[in-house]
C-alpha atoms as a PDB file:
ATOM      1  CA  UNK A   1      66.055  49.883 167.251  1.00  0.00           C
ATOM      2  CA  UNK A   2      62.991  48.365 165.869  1.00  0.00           C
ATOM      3  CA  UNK A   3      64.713  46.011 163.414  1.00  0.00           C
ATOM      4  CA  UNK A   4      67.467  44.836 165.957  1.00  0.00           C
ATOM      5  CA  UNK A   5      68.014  46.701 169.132  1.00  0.00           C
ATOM      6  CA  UNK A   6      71.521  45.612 170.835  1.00  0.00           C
ATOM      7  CA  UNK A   7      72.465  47.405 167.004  1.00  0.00           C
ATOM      8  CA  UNK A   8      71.988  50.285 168.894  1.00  0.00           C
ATOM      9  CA  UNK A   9      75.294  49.561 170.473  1.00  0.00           C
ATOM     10  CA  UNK A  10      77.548  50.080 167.385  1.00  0.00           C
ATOM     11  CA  UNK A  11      76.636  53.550 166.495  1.00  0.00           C
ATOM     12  CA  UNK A  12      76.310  54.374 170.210  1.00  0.00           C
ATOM     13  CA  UNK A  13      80.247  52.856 170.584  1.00  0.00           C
ATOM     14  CA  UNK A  14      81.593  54.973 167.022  1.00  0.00           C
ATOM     15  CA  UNK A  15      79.685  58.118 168.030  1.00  0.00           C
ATOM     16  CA  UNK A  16      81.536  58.065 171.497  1.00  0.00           C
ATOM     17  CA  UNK A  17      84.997  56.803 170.194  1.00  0.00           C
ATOM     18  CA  UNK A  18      84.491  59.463 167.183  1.00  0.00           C
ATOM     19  CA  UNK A  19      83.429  62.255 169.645  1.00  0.00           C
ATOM     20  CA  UNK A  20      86.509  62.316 172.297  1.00  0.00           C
ATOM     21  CA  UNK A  21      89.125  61.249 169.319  1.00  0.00           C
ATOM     22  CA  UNK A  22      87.787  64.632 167.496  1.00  0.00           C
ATOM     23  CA  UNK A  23      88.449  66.574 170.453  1.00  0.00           C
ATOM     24  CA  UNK A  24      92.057  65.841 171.236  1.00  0.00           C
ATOM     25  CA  UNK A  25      92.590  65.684 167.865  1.00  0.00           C
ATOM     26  CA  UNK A  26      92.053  69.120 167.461  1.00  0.00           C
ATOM     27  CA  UNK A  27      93.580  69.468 171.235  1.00  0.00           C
ATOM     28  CA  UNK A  28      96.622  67.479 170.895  1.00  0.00           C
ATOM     29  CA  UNK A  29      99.739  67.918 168.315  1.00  0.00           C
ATOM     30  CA  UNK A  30     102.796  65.544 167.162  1.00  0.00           C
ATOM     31  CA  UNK A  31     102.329  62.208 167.850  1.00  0.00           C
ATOM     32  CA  UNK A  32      99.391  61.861 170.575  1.00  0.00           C
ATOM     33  CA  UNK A  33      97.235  63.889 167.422  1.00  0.00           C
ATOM     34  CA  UNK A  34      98.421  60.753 165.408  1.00  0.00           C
ATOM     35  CA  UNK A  35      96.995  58.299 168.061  1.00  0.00           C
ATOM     36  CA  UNK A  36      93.921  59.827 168.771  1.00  0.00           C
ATOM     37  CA  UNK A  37      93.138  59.397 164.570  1.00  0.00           C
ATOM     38  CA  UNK A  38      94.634  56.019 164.648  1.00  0.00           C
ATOM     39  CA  UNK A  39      92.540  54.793 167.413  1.00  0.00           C
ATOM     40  CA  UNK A  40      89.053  56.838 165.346  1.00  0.00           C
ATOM     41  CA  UNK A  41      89.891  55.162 162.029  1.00  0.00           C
ATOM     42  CA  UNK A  42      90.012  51.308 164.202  1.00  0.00           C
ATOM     43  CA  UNK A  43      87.311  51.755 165.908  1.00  0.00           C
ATOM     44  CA  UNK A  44      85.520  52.778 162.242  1.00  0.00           C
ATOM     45  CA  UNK A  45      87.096  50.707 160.033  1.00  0.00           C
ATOM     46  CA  UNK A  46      87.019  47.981 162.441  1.00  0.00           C
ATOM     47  CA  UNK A  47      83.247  47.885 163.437  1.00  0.00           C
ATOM     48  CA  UNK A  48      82.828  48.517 159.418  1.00  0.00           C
ATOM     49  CA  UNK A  49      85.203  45.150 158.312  1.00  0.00           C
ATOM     50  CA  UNK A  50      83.630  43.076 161.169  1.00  0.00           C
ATOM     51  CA  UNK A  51      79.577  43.705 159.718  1.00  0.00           C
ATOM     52  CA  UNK A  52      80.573  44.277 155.981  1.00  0.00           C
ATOM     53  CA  UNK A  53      83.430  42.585 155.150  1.00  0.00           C
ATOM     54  CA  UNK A  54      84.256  39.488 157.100  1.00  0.00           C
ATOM     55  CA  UNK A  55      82.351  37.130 155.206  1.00  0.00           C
ATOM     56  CA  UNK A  56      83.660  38.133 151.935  1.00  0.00           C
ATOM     57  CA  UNK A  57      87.452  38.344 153.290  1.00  0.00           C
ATOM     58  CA  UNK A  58      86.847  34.646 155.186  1.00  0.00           C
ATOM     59  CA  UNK A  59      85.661  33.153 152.102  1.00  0.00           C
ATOM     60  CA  UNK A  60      88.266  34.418 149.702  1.00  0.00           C
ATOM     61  CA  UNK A  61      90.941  32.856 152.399  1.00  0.00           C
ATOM     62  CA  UNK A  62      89.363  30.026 152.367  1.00  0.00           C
ATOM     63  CA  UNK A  63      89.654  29.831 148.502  1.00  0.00           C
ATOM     64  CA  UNK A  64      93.188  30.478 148.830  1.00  0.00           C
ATOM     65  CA  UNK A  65      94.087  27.957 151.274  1.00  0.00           C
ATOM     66  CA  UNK A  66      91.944  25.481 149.255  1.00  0.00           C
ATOM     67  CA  UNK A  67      94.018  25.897 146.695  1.00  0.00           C
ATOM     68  CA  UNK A  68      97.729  25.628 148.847  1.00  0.00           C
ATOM     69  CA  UNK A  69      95.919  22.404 150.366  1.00  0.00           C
ATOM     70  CA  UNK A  70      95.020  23.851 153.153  1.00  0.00           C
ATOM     71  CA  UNK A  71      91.618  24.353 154.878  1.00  0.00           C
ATOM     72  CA  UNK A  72      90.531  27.104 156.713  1.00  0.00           C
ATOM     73  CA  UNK A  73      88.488  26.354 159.771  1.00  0.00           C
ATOM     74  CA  UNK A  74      87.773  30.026 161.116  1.00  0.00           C
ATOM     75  CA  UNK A  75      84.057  29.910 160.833  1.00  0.00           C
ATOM     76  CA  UNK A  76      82.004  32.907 158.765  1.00  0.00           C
ATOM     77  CA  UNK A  77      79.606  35.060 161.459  1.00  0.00           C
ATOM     78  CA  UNK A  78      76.426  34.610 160.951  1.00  0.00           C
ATOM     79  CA  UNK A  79      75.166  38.476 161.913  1.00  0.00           C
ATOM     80  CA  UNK A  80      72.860  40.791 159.618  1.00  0.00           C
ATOM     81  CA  UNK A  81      74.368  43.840 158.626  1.00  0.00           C
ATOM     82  CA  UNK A  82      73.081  46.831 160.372  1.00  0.00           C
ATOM     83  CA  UNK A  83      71.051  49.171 158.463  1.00  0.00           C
ATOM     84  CA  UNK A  84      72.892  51.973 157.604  1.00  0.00           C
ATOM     85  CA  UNK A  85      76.578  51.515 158.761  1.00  0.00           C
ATOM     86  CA  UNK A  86      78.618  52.778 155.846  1.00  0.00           C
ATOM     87  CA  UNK A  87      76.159  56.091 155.843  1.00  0.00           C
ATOM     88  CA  UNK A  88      76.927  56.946 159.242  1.00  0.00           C
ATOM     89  CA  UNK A  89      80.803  55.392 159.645  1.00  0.00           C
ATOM     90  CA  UNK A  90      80.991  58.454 156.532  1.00  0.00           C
ATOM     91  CA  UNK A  91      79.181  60.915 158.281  1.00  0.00           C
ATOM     92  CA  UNK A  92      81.520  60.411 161.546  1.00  0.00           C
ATOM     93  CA  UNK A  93      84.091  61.166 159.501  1.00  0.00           C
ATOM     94  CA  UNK A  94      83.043  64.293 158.135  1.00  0.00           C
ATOM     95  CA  UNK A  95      81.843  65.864 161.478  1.00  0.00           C
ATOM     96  CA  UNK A  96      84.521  64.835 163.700  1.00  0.00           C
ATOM     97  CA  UNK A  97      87.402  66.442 161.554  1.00  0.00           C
ATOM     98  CA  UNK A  98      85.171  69.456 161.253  1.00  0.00           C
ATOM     99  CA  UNK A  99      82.262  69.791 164.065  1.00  0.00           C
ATOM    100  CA  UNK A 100      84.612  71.719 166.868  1.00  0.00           C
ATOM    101  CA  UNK A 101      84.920  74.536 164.496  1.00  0.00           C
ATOM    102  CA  UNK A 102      81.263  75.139 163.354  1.00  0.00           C
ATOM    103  CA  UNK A 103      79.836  74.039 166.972  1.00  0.00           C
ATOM    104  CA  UNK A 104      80.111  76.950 169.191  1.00  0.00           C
ATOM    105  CA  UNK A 105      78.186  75.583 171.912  1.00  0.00           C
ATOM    106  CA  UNK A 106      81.202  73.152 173.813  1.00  0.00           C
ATOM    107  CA  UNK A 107      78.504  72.210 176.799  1.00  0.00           C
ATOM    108  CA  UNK A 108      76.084  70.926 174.437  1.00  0.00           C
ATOM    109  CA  UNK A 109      78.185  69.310 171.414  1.00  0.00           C
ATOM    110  CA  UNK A 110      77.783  65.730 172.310  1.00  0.00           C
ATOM    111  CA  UNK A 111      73.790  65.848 171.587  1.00  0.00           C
ATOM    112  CA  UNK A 112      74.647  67.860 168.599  1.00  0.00           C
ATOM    113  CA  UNK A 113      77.179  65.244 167.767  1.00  0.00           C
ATOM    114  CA  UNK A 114      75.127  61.888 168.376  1.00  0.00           C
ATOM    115  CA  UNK A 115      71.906  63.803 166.430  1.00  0.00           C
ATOM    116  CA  UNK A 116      74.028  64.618 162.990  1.00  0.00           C
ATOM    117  CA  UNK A 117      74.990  61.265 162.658  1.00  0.00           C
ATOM    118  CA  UNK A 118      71.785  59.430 164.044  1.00  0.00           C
ATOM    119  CA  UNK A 119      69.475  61.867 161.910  1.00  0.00           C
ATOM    120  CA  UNK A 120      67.186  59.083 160.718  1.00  0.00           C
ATOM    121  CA  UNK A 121      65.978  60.563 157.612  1.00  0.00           C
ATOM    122  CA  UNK A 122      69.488  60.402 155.301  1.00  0.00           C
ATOM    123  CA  UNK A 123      70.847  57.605 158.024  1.00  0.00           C
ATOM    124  CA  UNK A 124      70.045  54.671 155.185  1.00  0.00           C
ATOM    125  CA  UNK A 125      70.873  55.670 152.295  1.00  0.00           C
ATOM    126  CA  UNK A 126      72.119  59.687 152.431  1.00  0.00           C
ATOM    127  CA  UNK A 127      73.248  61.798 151.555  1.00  0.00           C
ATOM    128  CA  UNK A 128      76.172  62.477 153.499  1.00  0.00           C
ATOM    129  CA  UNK A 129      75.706  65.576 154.431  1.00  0.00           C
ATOM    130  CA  UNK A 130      78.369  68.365 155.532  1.00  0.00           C
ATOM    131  CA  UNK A 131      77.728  69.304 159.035  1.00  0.00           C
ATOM    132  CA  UNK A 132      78.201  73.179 158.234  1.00  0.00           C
ATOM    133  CA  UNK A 133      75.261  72.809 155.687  1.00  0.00           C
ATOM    134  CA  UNK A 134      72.846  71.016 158.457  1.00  0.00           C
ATOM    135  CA  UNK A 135      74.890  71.780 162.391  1.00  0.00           C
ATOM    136  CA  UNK A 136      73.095  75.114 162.571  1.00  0.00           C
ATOM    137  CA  UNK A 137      69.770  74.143 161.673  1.00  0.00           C
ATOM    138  CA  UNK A 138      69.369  71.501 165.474  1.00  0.00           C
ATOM    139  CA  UNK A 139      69.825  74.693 167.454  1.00  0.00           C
ATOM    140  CA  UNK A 140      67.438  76.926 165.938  1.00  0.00           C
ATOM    141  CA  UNK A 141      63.482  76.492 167.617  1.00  0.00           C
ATOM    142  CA  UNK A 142      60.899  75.231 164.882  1.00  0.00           C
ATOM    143  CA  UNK A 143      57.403  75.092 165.190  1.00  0.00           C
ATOM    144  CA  UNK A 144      55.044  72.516 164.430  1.00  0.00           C
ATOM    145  CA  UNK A 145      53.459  72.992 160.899  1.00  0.00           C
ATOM    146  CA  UNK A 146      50.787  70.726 159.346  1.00  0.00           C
ATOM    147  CA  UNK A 147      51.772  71.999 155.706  1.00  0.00           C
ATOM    148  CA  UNK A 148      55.333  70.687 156.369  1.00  0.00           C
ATOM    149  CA  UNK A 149      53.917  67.395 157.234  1.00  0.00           C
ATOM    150  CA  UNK A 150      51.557  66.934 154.900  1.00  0.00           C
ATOM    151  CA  UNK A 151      53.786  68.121 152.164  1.00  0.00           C
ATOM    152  CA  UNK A 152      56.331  65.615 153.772  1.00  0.00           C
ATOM    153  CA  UNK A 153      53.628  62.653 153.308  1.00  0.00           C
ATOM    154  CA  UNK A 154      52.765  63.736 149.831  1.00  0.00           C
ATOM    155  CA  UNK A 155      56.805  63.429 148.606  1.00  0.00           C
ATOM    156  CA  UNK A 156      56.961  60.222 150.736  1.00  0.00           C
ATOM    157  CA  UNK A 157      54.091  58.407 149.338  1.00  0.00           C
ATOM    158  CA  UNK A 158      55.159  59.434 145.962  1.00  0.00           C
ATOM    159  CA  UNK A 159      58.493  58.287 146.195  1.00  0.00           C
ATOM    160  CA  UNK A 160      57.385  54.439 147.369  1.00  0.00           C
ATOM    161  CA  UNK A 161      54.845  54.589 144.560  1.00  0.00           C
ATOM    162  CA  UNK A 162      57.583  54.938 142.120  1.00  0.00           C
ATOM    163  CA  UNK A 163      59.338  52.504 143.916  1.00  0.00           C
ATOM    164  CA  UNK A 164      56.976  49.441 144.988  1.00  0.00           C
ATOM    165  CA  UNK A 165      54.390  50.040 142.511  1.00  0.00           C
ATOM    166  CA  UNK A 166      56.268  50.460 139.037  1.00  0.00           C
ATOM    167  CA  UNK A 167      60.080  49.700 139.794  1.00  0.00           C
ATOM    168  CA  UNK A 168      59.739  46.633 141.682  1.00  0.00           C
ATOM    169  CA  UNK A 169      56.816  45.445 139.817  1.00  0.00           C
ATOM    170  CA  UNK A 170      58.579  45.878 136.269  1.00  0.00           C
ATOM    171  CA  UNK A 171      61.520  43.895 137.902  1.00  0.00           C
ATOM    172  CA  UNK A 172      59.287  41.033 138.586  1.00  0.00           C
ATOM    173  CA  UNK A 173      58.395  40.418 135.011  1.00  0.00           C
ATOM    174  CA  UNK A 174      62.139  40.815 133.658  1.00  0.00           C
ATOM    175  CA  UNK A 175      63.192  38.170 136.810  1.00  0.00           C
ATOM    176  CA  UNK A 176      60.547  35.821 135.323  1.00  0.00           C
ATOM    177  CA  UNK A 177      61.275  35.602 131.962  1.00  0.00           C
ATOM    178  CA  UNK A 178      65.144  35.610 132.519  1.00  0.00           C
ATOM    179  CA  UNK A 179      64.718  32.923 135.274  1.00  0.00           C
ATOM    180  CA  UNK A 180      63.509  30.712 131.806  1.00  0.00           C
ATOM    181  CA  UNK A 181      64.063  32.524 128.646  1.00  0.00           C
ATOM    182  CA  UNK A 182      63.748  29.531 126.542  1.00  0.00           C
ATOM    183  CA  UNK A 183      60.475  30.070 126.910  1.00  0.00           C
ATOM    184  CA  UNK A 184      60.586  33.198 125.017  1.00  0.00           C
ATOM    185  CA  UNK A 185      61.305  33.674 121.299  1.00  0.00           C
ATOM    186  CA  UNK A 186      61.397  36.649 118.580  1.00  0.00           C
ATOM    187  CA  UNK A 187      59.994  39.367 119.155  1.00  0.00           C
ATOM    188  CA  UNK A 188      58.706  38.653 123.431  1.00  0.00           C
ATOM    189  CA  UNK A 189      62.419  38.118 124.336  1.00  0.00           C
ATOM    190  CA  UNK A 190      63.719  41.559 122.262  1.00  0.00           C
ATOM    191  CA  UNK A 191      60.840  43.160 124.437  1.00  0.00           C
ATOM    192  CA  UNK A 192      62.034  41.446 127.573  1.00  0.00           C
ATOM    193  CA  UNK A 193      65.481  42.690 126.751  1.00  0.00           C
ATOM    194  CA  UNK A 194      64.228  46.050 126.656  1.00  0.00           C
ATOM    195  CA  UNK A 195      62.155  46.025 129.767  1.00  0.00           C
ATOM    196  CA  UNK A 196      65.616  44.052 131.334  1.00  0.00           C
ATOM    197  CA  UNK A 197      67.267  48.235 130.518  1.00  0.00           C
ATOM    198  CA  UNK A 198      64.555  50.125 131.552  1.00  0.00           C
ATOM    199  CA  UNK A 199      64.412  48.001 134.682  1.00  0.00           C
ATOM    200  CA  UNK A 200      67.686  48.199 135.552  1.00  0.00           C
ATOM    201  CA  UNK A 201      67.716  51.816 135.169  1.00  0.00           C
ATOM    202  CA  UNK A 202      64.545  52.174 137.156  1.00  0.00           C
ATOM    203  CA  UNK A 203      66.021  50.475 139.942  1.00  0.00           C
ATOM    204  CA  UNK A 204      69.111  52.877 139.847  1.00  0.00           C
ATOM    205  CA  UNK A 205      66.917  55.884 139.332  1.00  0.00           C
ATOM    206  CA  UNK A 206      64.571  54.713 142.450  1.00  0.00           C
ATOM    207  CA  UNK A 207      67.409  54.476 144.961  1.00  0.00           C
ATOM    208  CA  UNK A 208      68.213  57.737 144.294  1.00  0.00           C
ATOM    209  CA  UNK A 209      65.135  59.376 143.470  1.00  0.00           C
ATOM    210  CA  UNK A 210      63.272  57.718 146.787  1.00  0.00           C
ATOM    211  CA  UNK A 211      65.943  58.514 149.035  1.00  0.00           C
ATOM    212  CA  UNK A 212      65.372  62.173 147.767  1.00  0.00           C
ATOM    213  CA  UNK A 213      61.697  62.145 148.450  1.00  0.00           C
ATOM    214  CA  UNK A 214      62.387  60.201 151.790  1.00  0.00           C
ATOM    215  CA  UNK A 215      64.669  62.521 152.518  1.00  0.00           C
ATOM    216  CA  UNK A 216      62.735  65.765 151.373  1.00  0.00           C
ATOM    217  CA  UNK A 217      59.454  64.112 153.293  1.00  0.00           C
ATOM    218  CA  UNK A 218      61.099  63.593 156.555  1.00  0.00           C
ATOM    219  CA  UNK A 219      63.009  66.663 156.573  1.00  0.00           C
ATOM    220  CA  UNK A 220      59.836  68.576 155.897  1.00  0.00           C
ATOM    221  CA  UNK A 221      58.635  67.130 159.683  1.00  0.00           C
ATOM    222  CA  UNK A 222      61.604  68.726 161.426  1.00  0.00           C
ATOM    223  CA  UNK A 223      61.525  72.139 159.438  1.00  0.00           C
ATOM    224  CA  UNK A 224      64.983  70.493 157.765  1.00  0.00           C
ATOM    225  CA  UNK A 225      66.649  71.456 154.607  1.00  0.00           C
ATOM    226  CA  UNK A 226      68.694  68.691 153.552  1.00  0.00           C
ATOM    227  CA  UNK A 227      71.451  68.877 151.386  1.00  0.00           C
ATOM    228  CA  UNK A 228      68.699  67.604 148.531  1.00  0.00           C
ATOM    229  CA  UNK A 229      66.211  69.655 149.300  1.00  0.00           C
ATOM    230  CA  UNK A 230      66.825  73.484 148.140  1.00  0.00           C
ATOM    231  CA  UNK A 231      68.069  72.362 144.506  1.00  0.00           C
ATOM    232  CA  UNK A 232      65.473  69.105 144.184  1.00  0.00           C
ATOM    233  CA  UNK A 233      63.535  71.613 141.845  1.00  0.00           C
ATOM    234  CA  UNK A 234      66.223  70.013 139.158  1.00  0.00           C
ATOM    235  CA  UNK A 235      64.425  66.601 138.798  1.00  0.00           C
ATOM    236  CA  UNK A 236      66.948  65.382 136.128  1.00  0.00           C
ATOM    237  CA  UNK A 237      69.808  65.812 138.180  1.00  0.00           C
ATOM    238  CA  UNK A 238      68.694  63.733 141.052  1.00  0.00           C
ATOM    239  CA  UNK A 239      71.186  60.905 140.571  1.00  0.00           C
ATOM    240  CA  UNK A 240      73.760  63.927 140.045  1.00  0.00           C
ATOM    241  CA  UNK A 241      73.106  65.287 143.093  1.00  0.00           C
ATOM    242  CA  UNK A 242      72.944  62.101 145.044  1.00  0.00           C
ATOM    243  CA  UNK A 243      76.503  60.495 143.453  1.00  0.00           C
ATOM    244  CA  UNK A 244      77.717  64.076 144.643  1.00  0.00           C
ATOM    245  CA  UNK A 245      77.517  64.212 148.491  1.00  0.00           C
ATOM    246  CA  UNK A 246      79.574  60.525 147.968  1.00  0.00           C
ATOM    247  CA  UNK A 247      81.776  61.087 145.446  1.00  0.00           C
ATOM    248  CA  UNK A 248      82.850  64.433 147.253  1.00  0.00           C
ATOM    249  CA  UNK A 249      83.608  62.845 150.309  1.00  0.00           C
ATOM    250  CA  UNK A 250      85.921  60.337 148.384  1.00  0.00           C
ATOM    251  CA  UNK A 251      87.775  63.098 146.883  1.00  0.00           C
ATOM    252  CA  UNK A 252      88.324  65.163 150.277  1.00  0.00           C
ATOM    253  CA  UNK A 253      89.102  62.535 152.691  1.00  0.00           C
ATOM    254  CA  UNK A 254      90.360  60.299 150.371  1.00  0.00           C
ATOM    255  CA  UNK A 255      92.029  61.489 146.801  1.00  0.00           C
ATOM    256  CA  UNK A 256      93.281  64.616 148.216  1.00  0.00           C
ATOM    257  CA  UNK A 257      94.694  63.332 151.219  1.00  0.00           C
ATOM    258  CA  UNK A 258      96.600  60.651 149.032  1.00  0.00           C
ATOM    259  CA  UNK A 259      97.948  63.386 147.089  1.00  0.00           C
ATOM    260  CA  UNK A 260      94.757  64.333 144.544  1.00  0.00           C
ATOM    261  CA  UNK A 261      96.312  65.595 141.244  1.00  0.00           C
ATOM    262  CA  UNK A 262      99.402  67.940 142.867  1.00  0.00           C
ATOM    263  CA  UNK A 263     101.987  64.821 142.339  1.00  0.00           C
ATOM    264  CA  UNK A 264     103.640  63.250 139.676  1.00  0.00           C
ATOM    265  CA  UNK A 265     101.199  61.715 136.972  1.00  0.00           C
ATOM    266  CA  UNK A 266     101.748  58.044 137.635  1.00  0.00           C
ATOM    267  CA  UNK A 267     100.991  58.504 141.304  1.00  0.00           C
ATOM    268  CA  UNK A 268      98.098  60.258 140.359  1.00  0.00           C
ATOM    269  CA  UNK A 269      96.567  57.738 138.509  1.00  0.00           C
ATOM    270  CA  UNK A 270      97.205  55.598 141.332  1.00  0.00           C
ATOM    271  CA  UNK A 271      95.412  57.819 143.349  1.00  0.00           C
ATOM    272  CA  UNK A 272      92.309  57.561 141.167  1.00  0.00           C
ATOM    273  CA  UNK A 273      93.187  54.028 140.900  1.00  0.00           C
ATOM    274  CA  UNK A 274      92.487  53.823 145.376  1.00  0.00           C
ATOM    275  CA  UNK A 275      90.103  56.176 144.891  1.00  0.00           C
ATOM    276  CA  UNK A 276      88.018  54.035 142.849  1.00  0.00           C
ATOM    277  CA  UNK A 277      88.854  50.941 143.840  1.00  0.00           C
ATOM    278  CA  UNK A 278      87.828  51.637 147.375  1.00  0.00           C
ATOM    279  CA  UNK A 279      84.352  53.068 145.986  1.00  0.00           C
ATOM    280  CA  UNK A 280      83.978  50.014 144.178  1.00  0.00           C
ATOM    281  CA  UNK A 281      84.291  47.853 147.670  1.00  0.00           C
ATOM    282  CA  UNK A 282      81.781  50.477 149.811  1.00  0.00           C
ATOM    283  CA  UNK A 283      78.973  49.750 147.260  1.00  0.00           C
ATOM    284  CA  UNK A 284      79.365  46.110 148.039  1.00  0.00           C
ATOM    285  CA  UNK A 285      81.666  43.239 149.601  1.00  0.00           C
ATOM    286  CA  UNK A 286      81.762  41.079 146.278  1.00  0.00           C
ATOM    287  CA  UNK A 287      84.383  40.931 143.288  1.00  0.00           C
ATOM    288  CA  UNK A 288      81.941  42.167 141.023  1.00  0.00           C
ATOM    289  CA  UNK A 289      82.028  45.863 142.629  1.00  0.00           C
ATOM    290  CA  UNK A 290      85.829  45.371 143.176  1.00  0.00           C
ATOM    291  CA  UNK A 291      86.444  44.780 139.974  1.00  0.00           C
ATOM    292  CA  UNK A 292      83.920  47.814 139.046  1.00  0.00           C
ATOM    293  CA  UNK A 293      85.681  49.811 140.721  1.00  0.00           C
ATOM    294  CA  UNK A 294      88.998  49.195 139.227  1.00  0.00           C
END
């Protein structure tokens, strides 16, 4: 709301679309069950193509069209893409297939609803939590404790150290001697090269390893355990256990649905093949993660 407010309006529009479509969903049967999903995975996918991946589809017509002779005069959007959308277009997914079974409080699932997937602390970057693992814990009473929050602060401050202080820091010196690295010979540009590897695993390791203490810190407020936050005693397996909440969802509610590994071996590997490819474009609406994908 801070950063853009009228952004408000997207999640506000999903969460509402997302909520009714789950109920008849799970009401209906036959072919109204197949509209109610349909008219979910628009609204979704939709709101998630218009923000994320216009641009990038625009400009790759227009390179095609360029090259037929043609010129394409639908005009790019120039809109900022709001913080958090693929998180919480995943999390909708998740709870609306599943939150009617482990809700059983009907007059007071829409708050429920609307708070699982606007919980601000794993709404940027996750993890994308399973509603049975976090549902419960908004209807039990906490009280306020000052450990909790100072213990919150503590993994907070920690994790932007790591981040602002030695990650982004360390970048700045690789940037500046690969924005001119003829200026660097022997034994300065091996060192560079070597800083370039640590850096770039520093900046993978911080995403991760900040979101957990982000996540950990904020949770602590609300008397929340995340899904990071009982097993977070495992420091090595951080990025593990962050790939894991994502890479799980793409296997249920996308592999498996496709067919997972119970088909034929060549349509299996085309399964992974999806799988992966699609993985590759939610990281990023460029060739480069398309093509990492596949």
């Amino acid at each position: 709301m801070a950063f853009l407010p009228i952004y408000i309006l997207n999640i506000r529009f999903t969460i509402v679309i997302d909520y009714f479509a789950g109920i008849y969903i799970e009401l209906s049967s036959g072919k109204k069950r197949k509209l109610f999903l349909i008219c979910s995975l628009i609204a979704n996918i939709g709101v998630l193509c218009i923000f994320k991946y216009y641009n990038f589809l625009n400009d790759n017509l227009s390179l095609l069209l360029n090259d037929l002779g043609y010129v394409n005069r639908i005009p790019n959007l120039s809109i900022l893409l709001p913080i958090g959308l693929s998180f919480h277009t995943f999390r909708q997914w998740v709870i609306r297939l599943k939150f009617i079974v482990v809700i059983k409080r009907p007059r007071k699932t829409f708050g429920i609803y609307a708070l699982y997937v606007m919980f601000y602390p794993q709404l940027v970057a996750g993890p994308i939590e399973r509603p049975q693992n976090i549902l419960h814990q908004f209807y039990e009473k906490h009280k306020f404790s000052y450990d909790n929050v100072t213990n919150g602060l503590k993994l907070m401050t920690w994790g932007f150290f790591k981040k602002i202080v030695i990650s982004d820091r360390l970048a700045d010196l690789v940037n500046q001697a690969y924005s001119d690295p003829h200026r660097y010979q022997g034994f300065p540009l091996v060192f560079i090269n070597y800083l370039f590897c640590l850096s770039n695993i520093l900046r993978l390791f911080r995403v991760f390893r900040h979101s957990d203490r982000r996540c950990q810190g904020h949770g602590l407020w609300f008397d929340e355990e995340t899904l990071i936050s009982p097993i977070s005693k495992i420091n090595s397996w951080i990025l593990a256990k962050m790939a894991y909440s994502l890479s799980t969802w793409f296997r249920d509610y996308l592999y498996i649905p496709l067919g997972g590994s119970r088909v034929k071996m060549s349509r299996r590997y085309l399964n992974l093949l999806i799988t992966f490819l699609i993985s590759g474009l939610w990281h990023g609406a460029n060739w480069t993660y398309i093509i990492w994908g596949v």
